[in-house]
N, C-alpha and C. Protein backbone atom coordinates (compact mmCIF):
# COMPACT_ATOMS: atom_id res chain seq x y z
N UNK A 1 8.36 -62.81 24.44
CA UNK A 1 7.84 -61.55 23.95
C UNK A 1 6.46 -61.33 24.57
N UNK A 2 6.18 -60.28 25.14
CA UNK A 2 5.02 -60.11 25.44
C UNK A 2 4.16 -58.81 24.79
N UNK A 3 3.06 -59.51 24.47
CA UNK A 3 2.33 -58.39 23.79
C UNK A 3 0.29 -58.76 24.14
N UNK A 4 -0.22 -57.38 23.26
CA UNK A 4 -1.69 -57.76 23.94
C UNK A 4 -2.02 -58.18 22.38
N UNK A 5 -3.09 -58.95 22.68
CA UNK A 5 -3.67 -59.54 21.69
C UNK A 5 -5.28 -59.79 22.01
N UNK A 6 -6.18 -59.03 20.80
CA UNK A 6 -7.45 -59.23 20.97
C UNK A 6 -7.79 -60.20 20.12
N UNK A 7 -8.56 -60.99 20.90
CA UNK A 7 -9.23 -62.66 20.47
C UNK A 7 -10.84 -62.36 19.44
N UNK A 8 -11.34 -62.73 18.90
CA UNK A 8 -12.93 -62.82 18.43
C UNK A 8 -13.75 -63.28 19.65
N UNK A 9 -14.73 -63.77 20.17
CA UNK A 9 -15.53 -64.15 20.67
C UNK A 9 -15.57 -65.88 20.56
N UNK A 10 -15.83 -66.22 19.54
CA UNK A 10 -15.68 -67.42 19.31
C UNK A 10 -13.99 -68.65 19.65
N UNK A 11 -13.28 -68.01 19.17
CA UNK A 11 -11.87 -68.32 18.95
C UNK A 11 -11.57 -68.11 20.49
N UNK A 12 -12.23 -67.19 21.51
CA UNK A 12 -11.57 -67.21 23.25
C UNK A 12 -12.51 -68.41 23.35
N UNK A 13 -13.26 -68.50 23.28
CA UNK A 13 -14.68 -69.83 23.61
C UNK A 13 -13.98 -71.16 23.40
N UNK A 14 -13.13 -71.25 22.53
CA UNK A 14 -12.70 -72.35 22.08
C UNK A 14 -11.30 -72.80 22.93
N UNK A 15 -10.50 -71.73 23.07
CA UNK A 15 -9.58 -71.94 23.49
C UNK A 15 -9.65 -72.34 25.08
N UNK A 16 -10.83 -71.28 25.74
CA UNK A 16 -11.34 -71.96 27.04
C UNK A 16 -11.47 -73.02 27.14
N UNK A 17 -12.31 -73.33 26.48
CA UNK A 17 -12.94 -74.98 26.01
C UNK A 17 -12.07 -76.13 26.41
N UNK A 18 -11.21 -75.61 25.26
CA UNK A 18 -9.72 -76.35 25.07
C UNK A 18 -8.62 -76.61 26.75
N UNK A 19 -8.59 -75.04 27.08
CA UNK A 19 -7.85 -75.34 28.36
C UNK A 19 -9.01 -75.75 29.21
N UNK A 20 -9.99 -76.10 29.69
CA UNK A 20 -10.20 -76.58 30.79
C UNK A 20 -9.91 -78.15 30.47
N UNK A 21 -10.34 -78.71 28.62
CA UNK A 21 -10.26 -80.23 29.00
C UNK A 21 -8.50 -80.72 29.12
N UNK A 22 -7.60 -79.91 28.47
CA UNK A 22 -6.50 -79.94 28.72
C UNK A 22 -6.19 -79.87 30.08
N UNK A 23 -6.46 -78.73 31.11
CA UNK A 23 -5.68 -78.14 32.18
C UNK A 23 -4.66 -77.75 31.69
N UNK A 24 -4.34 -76.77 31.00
CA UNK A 24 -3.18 -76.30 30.59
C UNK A 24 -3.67 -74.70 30.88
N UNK A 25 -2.36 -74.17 31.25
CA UNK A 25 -2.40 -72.27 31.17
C UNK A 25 -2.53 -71.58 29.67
N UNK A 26 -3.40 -70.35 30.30
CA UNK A 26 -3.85 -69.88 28.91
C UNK A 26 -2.98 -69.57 27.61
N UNK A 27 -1.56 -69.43 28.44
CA UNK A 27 -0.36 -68.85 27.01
C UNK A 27 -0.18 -70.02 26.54
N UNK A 28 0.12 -70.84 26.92
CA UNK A 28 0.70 -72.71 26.79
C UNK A 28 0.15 -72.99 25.50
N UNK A 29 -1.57 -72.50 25.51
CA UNK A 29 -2.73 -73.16 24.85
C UNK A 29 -2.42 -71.93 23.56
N UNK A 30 -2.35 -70.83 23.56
CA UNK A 30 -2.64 -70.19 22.62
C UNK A 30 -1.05 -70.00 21.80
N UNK A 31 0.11 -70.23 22.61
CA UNK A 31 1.30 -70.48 21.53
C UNK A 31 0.90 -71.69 20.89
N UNK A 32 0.35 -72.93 21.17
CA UNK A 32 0.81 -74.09 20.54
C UNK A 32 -0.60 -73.78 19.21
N UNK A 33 -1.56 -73.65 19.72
CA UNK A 33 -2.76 -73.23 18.52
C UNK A 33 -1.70 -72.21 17.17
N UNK A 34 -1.45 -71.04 17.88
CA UNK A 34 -0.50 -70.26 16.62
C UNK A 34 0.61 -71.04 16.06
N UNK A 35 1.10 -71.73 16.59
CA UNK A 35 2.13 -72.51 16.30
C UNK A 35 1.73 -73.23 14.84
N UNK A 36 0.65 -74.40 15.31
CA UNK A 36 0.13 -75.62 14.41
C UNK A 36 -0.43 -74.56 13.57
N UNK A 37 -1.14 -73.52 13.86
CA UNK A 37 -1.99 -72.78 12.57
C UNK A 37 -0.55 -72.67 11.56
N UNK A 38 -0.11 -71.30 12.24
CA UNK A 38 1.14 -70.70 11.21
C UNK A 38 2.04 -72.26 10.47
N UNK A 39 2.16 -73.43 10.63
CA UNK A 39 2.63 -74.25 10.17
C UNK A 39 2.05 -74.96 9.09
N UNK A 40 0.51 -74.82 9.48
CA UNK A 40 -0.17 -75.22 8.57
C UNK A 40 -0.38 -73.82 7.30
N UNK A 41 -0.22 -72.94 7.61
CA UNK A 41 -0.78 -71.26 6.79
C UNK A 41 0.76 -71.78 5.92
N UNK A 42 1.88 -72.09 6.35
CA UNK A 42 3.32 -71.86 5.48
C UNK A 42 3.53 -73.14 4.99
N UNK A 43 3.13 -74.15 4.99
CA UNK A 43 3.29 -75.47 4.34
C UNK A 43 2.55 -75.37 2.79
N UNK A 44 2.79 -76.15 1.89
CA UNK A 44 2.62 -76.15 0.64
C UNK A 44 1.13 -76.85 0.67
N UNK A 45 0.63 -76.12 -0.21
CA UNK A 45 -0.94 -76.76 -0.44
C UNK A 45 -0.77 -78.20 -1.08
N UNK A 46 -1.25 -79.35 -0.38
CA UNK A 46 -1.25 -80.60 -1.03
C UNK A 46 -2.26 -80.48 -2.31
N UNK A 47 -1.81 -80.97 -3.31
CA UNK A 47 -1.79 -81.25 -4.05
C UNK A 47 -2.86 -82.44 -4.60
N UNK A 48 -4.34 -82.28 -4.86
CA UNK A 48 -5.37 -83.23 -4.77
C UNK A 48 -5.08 -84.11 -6.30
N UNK A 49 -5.30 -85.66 -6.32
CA UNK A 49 -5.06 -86.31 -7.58
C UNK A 49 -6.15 -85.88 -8.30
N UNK A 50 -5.44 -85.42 -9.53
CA UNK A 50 -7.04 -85.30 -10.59
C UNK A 50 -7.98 -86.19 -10.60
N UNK A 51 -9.33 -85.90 -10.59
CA UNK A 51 -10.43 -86.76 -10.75
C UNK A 51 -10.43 -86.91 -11.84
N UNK A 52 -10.74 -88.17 -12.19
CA UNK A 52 -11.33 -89.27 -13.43
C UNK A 52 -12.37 -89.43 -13.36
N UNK A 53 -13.12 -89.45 -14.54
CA UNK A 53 -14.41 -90.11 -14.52
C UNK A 53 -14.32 -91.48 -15.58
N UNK A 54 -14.68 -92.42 -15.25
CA UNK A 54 -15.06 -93.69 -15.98
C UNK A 54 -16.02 -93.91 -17.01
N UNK A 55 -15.46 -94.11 -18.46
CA UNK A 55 -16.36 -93.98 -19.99
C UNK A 55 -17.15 -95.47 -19.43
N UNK A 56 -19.48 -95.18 -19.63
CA UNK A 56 -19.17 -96.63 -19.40
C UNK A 56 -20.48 -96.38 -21.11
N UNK A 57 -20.71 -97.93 -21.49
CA UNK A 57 -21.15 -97.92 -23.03
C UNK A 57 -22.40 -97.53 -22.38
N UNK A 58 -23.54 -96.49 -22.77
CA UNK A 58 -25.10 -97.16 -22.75
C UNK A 58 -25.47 -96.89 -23.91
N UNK A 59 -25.07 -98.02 -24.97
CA UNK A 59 -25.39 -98.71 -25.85
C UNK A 59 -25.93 -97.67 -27.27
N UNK A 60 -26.67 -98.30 -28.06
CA UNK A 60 -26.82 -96.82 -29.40
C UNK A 60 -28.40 -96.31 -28.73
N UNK A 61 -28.18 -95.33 -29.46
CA UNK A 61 -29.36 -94.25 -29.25
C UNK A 61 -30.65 -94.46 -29.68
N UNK A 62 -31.59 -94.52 -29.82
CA UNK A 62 -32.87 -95.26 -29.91
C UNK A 62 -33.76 -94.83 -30.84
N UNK A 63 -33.55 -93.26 -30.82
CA UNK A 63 -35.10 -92.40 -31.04
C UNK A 63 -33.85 -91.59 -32.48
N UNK A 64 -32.93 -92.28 -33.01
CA UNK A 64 -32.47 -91.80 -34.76
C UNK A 64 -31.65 -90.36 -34.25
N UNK A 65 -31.91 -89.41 -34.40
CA UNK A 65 -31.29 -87.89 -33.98
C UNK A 65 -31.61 -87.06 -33.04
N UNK A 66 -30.96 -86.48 -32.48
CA UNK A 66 -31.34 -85.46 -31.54
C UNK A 66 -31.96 -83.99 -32.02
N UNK A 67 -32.54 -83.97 -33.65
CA UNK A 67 -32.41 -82.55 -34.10
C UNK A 67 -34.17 -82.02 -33.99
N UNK A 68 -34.89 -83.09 -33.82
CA UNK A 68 -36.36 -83.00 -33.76
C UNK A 68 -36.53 -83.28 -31.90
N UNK A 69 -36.44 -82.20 -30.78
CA UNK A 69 -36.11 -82.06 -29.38
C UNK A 69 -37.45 -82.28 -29.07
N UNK A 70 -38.80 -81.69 -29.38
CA UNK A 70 -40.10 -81.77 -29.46
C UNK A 70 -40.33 -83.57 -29.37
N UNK A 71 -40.05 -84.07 -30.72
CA UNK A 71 -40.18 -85.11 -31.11
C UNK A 71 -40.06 -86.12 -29.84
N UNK A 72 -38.78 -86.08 -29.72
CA UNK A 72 -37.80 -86.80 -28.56
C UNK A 72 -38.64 -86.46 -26.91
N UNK A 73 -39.27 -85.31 -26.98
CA UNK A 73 -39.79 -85.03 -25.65
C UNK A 73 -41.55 -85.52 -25.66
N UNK A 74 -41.85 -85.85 -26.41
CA UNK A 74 -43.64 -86.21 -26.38
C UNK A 74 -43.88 -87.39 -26.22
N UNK A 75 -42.58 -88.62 -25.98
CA UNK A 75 -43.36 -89.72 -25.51
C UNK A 75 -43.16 -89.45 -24.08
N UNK A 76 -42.21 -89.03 -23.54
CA UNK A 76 -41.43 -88.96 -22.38
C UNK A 76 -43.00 -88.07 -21.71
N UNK A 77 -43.51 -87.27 -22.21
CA UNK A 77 -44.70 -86.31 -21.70
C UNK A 77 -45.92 -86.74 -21.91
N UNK A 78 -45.70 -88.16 -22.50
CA UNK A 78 -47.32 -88.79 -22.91
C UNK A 78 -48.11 -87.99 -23.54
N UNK A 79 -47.12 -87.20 -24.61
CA UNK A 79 -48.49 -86.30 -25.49
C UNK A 79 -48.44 -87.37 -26.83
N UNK A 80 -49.63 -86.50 -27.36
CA UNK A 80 -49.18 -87.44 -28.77
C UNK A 80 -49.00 -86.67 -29.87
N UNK A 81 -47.50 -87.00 -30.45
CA UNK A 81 -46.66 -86.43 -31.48
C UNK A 81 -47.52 -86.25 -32.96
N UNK A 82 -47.42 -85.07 -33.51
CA UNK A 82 -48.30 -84.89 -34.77
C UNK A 82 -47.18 -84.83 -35.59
């Protein structure tokens, strides 16, 4: 089939690229690129394993409740708590 096809700028750069370290002709290079793309565009999205995260202990809490935030933040700021 022959048809015209306009390239981006980048994407002819590459394919040049490509055929000089190949030595291959320019159609050769740009069926097999559409080829592997469109194969990759119609194949099923793999499927990534859910991430886990790992429970680890750091131990009991120090400073009694979290409900006095002030409290909890003035040693950490070296002020001194009234």
């Amino acid at each position: 089939m022959r048809t015209t096809l306009s390239l981006d700028e980048d994407a002819a750069a590459m394919l040049e690229r490509l055929r000089k370290t190949r030595d291959e002709n320019f159609k050769d290079l740009v069926n097999e690129a559409l080829r592997r793309g469109l194969r990759q565009m119609a194949a099923r999205p793999r499927r990534n394993a859910p991430f886990k995260t790992r429970a680890v202990n750091l131990g009991r809490f120090k400073h009694g409740g979290i409900d006095n935030v002030s409290g909890l933040l003035a040693p950490a700021e070296d002020e001194s708590f009234k």
